[in-house]
ModelCIF file with pLDDT and N, C-alpha, C, O atoms, coordinates in Angstrom:
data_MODEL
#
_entry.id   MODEL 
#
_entity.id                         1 
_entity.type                       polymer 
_entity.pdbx_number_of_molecules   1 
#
_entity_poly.entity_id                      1 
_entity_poly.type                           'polypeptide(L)' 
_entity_poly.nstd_linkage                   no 
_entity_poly.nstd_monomer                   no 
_entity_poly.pdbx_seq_one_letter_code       
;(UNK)(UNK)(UNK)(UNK)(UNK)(UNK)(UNK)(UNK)(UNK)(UNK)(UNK)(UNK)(UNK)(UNK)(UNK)(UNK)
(UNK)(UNK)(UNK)(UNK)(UNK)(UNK)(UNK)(UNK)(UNK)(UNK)(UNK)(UNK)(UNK)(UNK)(UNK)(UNK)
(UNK)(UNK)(UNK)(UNK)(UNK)(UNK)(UNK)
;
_entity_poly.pdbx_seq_one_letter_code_can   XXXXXXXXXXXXXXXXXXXXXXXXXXXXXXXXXXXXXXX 
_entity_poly.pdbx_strand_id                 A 
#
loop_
_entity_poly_seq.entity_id 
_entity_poly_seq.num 
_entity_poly_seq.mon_id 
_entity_poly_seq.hetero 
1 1  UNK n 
1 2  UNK n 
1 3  UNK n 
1 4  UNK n 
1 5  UNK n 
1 6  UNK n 
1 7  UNK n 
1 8  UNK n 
1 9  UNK n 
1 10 UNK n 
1 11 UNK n 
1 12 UNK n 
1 13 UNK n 
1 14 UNK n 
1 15 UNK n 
1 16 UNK n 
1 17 UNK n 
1 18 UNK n 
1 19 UNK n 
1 20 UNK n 
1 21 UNK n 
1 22 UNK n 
1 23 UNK n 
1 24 UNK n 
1 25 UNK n 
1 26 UNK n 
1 27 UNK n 
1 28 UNK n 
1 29 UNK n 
1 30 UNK n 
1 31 UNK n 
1 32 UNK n 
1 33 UNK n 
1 34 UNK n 
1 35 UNK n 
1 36 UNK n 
1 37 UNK n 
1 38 UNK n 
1 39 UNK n 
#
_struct_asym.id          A 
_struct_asym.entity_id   1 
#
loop_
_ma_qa_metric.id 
_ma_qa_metric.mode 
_ma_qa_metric.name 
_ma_qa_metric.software_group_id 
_ma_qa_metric.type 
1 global pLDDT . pLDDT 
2 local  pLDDT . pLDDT 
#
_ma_qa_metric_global.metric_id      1 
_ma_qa_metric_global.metric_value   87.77 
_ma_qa_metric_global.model_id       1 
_ma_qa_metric_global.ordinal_id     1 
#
loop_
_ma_qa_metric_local.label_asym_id 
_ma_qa_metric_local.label_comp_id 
_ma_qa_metric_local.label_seq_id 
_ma_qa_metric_local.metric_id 
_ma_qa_metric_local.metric_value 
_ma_qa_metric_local.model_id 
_ma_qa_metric_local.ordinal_id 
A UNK 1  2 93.00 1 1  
A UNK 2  2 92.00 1 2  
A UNK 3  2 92.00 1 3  
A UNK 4  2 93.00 1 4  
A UNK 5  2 92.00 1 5  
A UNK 6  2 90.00 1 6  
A UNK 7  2 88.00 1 7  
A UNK 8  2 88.00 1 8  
A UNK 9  2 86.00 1 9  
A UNK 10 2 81.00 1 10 
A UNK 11 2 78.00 1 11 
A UNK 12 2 76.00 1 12 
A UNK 13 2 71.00 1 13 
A UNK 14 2 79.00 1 14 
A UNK 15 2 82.00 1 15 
A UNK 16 2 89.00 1 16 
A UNK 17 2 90.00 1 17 
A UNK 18 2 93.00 1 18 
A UNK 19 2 94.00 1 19 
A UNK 20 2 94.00 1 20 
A UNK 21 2 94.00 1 21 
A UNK 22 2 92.00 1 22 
A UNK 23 2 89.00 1 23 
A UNK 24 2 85.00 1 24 
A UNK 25 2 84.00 1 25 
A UNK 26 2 89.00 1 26 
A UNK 27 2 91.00 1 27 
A UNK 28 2 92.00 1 28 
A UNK 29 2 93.00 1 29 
A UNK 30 2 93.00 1 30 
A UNK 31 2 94.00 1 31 
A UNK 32 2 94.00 1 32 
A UNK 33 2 93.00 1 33 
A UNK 34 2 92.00 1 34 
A UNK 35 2 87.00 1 35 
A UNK 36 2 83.00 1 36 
A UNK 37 2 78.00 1 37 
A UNK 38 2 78.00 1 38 
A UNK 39 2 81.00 1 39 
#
loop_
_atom_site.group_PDB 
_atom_site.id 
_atom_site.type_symbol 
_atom_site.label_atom_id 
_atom_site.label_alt_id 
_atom_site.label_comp_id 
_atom_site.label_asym_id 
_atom_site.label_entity_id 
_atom_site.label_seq_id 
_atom_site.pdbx_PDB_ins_code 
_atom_site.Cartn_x 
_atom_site.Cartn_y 
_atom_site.Cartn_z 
_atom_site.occupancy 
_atom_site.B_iso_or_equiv 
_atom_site.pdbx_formal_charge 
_atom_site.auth_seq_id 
_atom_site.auth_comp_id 
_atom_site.auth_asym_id 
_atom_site.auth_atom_id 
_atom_site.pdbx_PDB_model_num 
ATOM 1   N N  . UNK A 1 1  ? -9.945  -30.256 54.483 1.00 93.00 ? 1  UNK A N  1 
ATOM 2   C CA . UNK A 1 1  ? -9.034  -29.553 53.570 1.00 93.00 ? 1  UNK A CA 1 
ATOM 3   C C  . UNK A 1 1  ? -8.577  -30.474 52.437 1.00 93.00 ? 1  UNK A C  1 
ATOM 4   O O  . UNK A 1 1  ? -8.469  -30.097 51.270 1.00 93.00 ? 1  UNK A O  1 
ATOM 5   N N  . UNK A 1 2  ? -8.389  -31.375 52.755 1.00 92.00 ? 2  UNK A N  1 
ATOM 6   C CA . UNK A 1 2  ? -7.828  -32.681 51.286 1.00 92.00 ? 2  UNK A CA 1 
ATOM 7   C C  . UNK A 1 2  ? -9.115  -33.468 51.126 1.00 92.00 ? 2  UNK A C  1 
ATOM 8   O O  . UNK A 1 2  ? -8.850  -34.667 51.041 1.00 92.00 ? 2  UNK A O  1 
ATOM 9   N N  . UNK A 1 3  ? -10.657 -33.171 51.041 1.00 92.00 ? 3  UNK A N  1 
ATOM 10  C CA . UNK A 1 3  ? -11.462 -33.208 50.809 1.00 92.00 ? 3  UNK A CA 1 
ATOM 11  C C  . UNK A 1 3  ? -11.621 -32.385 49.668 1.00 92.00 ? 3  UNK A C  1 
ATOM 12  O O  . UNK A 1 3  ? -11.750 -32.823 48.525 1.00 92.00 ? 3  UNK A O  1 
ATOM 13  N N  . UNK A 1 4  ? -11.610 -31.160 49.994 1.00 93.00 ? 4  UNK A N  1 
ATOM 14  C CA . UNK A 1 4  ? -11.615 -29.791 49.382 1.00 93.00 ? 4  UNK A CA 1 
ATOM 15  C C  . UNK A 1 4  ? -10.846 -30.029 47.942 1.00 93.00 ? 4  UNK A C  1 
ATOM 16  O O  . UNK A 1 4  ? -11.250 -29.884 46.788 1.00 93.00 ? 4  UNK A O  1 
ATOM 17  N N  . UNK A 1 5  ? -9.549  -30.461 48.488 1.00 92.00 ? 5  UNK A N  1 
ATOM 18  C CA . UNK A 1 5  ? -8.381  -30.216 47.047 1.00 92.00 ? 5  UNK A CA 1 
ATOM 19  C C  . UNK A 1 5  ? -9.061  -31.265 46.333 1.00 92.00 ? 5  UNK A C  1 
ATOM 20  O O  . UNK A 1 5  ? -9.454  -31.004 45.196 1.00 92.00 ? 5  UNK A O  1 
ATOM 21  N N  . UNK A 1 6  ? -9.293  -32.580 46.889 1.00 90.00 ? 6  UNK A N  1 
ATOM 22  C CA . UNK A 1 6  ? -9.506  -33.418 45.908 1.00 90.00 ? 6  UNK A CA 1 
ATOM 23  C C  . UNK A 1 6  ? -10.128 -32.923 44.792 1.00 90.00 ? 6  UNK A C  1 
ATOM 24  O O  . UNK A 1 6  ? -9.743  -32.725 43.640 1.00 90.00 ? 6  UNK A O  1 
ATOM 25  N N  . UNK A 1 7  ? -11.490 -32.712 45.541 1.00 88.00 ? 7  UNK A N  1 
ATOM 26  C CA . UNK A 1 7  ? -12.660 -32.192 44.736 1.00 88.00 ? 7  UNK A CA 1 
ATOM 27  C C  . UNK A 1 7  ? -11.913 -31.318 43.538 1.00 88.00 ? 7  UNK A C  1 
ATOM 28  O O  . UNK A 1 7  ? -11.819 -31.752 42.390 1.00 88.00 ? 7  UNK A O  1 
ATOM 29  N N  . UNK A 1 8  ? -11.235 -29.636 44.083 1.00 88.00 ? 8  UNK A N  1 
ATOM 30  C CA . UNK A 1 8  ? -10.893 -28.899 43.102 1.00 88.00 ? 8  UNK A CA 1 
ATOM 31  C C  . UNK A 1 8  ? -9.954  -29.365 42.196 1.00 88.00 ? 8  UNK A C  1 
ATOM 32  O O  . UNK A 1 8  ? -9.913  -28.714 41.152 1.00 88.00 ? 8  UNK A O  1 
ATOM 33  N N  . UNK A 1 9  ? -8.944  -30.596 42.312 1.00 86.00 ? 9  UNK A N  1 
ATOM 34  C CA . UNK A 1 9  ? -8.394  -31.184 41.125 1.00 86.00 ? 9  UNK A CA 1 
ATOM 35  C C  . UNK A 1 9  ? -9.288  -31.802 40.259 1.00 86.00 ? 9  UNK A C  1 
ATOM 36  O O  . UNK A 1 9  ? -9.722  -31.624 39.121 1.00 86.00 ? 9  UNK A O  1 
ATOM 37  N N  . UNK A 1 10 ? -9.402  -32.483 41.053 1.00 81.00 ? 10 UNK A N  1 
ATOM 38  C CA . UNK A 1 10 ? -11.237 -33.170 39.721 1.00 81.00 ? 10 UNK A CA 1 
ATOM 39  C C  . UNK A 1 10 ? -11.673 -32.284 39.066 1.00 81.00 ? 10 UNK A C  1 
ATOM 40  O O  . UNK A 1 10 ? -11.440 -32.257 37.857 1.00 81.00 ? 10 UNK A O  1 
ATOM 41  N N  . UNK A 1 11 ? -12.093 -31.743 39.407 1.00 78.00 ? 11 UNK A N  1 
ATOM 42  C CA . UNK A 1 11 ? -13.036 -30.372 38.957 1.00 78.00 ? 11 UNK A CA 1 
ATOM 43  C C  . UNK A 1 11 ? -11.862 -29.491 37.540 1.00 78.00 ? 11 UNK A C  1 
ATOM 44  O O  . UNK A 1 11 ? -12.274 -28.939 36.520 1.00 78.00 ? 11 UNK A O  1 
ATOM 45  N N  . UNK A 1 12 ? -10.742 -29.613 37.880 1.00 76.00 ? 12 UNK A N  1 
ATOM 46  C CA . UNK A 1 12 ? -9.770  -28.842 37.025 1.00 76.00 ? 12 UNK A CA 1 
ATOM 47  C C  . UNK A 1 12 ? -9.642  -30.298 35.877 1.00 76.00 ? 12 UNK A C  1 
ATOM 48  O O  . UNK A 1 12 ? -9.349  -29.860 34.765 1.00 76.00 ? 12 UNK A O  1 
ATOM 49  N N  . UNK A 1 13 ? -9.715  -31.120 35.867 1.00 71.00 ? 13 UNK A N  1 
ATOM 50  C CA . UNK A 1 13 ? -9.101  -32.047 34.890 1.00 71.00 ? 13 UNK A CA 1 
ATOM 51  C C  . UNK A 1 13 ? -8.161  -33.419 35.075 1.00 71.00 ? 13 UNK A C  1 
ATOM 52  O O  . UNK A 1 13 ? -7.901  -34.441 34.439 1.00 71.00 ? 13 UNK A O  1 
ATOM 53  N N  . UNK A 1 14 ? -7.798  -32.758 36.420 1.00 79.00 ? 14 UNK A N  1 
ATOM 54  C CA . UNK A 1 14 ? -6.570  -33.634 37.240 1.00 79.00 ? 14 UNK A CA 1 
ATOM 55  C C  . UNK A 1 14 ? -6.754  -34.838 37.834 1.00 79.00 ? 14 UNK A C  1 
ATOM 56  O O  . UNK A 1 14 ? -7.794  -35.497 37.852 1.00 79.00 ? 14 UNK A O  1 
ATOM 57  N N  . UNK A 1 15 ? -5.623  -35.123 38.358 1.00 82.00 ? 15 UNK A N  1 
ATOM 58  C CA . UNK A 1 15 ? -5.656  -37.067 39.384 1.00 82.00 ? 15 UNK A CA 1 
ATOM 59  C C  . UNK A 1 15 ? -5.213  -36.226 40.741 1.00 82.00 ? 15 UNK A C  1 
ATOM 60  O O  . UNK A 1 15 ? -4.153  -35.626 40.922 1.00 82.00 ? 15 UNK A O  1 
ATOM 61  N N  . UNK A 1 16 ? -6.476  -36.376 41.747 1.00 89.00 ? 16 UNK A N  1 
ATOM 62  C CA . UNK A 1 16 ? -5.935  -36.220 42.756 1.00 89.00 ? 16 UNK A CA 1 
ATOM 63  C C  . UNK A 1 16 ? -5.125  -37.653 43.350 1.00 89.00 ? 16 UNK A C  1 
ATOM 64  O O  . UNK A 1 16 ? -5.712  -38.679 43.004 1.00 89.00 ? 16 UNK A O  1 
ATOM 65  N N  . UNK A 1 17 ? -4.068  -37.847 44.056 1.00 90.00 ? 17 UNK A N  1 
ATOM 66  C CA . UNK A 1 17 ? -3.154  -38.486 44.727 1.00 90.00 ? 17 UNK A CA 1 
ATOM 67  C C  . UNK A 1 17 ? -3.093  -38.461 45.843 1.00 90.00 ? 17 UNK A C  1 
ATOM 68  O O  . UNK A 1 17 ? -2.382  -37.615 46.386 1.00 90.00 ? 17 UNK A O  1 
ATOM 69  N N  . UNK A 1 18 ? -3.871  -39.449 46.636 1.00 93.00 ? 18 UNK A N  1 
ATOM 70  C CA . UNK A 1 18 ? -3.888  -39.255 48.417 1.00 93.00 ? 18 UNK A CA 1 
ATOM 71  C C  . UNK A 1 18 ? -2.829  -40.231 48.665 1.00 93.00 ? 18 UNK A C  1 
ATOM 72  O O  . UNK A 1 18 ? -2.512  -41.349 48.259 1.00 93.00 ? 18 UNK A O  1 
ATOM 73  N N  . UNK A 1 19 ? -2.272  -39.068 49.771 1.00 94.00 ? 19 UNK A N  1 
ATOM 74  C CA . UNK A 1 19 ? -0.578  -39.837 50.169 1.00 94.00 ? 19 UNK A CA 1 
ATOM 75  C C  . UNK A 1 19 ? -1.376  -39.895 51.890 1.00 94.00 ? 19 UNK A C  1 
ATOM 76  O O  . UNK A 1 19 ? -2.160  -39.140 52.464 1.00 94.00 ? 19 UNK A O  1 
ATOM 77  N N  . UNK A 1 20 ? -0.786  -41.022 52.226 1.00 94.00 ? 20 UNK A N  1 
ATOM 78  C CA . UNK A 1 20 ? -1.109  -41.037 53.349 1.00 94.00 ? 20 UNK A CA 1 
ATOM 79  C C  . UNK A 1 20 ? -0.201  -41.883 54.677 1.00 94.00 ? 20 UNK A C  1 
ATOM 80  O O  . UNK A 1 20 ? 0.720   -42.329 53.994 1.00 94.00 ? 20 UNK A O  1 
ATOM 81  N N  . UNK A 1 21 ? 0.033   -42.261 55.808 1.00 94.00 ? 21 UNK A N  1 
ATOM 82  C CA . UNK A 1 21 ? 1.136   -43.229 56.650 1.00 94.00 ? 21 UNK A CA 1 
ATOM 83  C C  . UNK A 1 21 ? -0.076  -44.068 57.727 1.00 94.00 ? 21 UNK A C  1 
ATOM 84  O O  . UNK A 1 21 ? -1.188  -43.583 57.939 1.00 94.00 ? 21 UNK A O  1 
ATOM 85  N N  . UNK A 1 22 ? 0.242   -44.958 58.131 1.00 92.00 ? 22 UNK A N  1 
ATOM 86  C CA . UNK A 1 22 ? -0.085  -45.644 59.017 1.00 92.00 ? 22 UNK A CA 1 
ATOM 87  C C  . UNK A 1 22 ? 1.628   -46.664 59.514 1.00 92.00 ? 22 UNK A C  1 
ATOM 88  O O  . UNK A 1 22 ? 2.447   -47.434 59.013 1.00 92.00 ? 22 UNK A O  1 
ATOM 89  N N  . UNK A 1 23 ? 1.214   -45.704 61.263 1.00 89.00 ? 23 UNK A N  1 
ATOM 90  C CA . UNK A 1 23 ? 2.332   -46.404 62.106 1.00 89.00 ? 23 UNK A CA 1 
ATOM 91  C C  . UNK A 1 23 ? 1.960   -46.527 63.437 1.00 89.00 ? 23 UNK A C  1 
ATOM 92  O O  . UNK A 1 23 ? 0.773   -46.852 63.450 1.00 89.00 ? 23 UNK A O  1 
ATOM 93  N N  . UNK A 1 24 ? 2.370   -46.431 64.492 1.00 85.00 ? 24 UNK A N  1 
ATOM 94  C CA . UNK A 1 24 ? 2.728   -46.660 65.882 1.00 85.00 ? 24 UNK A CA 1 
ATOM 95  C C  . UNK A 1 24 ? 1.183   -46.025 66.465 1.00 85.00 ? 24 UNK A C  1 
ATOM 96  O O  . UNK A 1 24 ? 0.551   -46.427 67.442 1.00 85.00 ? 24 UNK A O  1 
ATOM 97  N N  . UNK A 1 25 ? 0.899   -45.138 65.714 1.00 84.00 ? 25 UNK A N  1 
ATOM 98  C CA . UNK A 1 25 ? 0.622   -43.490 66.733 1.00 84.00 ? 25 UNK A CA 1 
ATOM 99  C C  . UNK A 1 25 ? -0.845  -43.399 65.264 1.00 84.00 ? 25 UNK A C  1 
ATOM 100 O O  . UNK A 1 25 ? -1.646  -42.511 64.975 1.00 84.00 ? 25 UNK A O  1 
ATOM 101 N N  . UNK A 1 26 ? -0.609  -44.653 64.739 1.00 89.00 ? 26 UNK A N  1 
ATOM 102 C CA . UNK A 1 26 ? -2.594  -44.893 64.205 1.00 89.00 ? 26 UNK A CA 1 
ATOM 103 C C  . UNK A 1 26 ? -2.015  -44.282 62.450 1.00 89.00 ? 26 UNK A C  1 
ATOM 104 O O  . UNK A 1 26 ? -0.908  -44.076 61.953 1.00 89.00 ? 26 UNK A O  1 
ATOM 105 N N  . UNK A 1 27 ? -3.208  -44.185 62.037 1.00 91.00 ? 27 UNK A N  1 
ATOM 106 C CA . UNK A 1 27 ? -3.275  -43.545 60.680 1.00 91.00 ? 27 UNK A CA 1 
ATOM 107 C C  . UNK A 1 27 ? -3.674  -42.283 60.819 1.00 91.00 ? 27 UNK A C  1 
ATOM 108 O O  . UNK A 1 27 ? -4.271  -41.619 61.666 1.00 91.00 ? 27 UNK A O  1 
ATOM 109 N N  . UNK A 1 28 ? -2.872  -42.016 59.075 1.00 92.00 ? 28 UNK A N  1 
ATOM 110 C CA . UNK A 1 28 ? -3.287  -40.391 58.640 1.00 92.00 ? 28 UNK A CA 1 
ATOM 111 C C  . UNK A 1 28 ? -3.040  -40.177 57.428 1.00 92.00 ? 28 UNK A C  1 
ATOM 112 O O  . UNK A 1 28 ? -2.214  -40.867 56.832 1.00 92.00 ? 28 UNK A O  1 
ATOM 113 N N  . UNK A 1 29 ? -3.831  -39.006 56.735 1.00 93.00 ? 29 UNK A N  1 
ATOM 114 C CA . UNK A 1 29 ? -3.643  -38.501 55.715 1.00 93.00 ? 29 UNK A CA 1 
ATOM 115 C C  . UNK A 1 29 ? -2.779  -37.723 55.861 1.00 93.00 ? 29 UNK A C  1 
ATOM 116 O O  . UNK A 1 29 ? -2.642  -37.224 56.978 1.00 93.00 ? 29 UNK A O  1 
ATOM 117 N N  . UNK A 1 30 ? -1.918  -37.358 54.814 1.00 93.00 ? 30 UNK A N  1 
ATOM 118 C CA . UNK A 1 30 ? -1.134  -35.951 54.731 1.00 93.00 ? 30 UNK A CA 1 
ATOM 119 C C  . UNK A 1 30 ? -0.916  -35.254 53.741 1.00 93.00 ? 30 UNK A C  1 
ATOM 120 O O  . UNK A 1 30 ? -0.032  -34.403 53.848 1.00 93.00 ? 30 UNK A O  1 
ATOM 121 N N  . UNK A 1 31 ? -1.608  -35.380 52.528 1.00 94.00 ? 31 UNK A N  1 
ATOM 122 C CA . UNK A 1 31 ? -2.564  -34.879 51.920 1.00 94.00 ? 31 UNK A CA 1 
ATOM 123 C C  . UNK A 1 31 ? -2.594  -35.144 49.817 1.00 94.00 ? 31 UNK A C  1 
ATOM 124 O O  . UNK A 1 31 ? -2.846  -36.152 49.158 1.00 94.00 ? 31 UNK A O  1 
ATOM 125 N N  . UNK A 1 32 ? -2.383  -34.356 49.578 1.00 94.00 ? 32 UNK A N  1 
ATOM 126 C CA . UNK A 1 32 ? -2.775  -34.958 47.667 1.00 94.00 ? 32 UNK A CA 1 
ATOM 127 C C  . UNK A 1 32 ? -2.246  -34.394 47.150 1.00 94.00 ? 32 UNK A C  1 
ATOM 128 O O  . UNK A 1 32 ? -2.269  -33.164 47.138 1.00 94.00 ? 32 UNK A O  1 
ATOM 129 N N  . UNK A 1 33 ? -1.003  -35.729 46.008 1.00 93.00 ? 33 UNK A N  1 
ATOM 130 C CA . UNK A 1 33 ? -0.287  -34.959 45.005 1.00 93.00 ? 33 UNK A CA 1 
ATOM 131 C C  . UNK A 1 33 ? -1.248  -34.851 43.698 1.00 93.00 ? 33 UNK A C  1 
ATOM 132 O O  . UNK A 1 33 ? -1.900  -35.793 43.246 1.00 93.00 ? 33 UNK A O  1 
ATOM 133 N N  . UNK A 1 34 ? -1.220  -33.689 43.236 1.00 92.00 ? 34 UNK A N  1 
ATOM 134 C CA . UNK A 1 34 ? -1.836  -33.514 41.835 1.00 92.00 ? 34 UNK A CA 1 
ATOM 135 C C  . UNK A 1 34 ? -1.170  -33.767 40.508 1.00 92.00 ? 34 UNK A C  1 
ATOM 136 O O  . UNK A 1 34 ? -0.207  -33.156 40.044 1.00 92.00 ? 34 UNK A O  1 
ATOM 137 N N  . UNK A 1 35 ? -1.794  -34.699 40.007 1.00 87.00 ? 35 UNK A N  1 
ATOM 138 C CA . UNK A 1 35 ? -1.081  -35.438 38.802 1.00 87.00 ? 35 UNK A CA 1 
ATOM 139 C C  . UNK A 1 35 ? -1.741  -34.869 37.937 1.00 87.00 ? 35 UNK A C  1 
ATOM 140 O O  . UNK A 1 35 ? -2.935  -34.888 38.233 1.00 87.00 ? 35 UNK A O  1 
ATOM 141 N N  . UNK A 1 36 ? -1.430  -34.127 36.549 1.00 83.00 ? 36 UNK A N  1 
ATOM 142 C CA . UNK A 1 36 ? -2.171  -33.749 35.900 1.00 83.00 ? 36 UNK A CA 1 
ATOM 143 C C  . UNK A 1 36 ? -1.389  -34.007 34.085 1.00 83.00 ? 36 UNK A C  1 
ATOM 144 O O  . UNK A 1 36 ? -0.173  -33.988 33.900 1.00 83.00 ? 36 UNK A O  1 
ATOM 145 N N  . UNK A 1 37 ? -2.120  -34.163 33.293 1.00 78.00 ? 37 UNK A N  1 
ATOM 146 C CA . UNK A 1 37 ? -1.077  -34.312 31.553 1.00 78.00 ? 37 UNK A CA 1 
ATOM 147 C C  . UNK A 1 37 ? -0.742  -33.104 31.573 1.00 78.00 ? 37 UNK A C  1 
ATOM 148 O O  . UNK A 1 37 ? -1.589  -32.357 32.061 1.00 78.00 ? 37 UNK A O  1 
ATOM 149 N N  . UNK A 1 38 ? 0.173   -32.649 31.224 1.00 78.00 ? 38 UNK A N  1 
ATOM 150 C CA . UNK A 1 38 ? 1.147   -31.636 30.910 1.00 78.00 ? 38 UNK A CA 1 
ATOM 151 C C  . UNK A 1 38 ? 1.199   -31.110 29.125 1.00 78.00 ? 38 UNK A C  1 
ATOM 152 O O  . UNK A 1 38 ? 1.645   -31.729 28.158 1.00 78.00 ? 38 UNK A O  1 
ATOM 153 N N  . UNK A 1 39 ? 0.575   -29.785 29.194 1.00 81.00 ? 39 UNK A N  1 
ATOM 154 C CA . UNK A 1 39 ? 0.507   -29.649 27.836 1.00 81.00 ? 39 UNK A CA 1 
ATOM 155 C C  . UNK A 1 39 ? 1.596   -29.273 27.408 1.00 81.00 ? 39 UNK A C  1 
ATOM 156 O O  . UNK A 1 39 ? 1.755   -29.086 26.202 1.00 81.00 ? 39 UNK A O  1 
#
């Protein structure tokens, strides 16, 4: 699924933003802010 978005922000023009944590209980994604210029 944040495979997916990445791709479709790219695809639109955008910065996909992978947010992600590593703690106790391992790593993870949790998923992508979309940064985009603002017309």
């Amino acid at each position: 699924s944040v495979e997916s978005a990445v791709e479709r922000i790219s695809a639109d023009g955008g910065t996909p933003l992978v947010v992600a944590v590593r703690d106790a209980a391992g790593g993870r994604v949790l998923g992508v802010v979309h940064l985009k210029d603002v017309v």
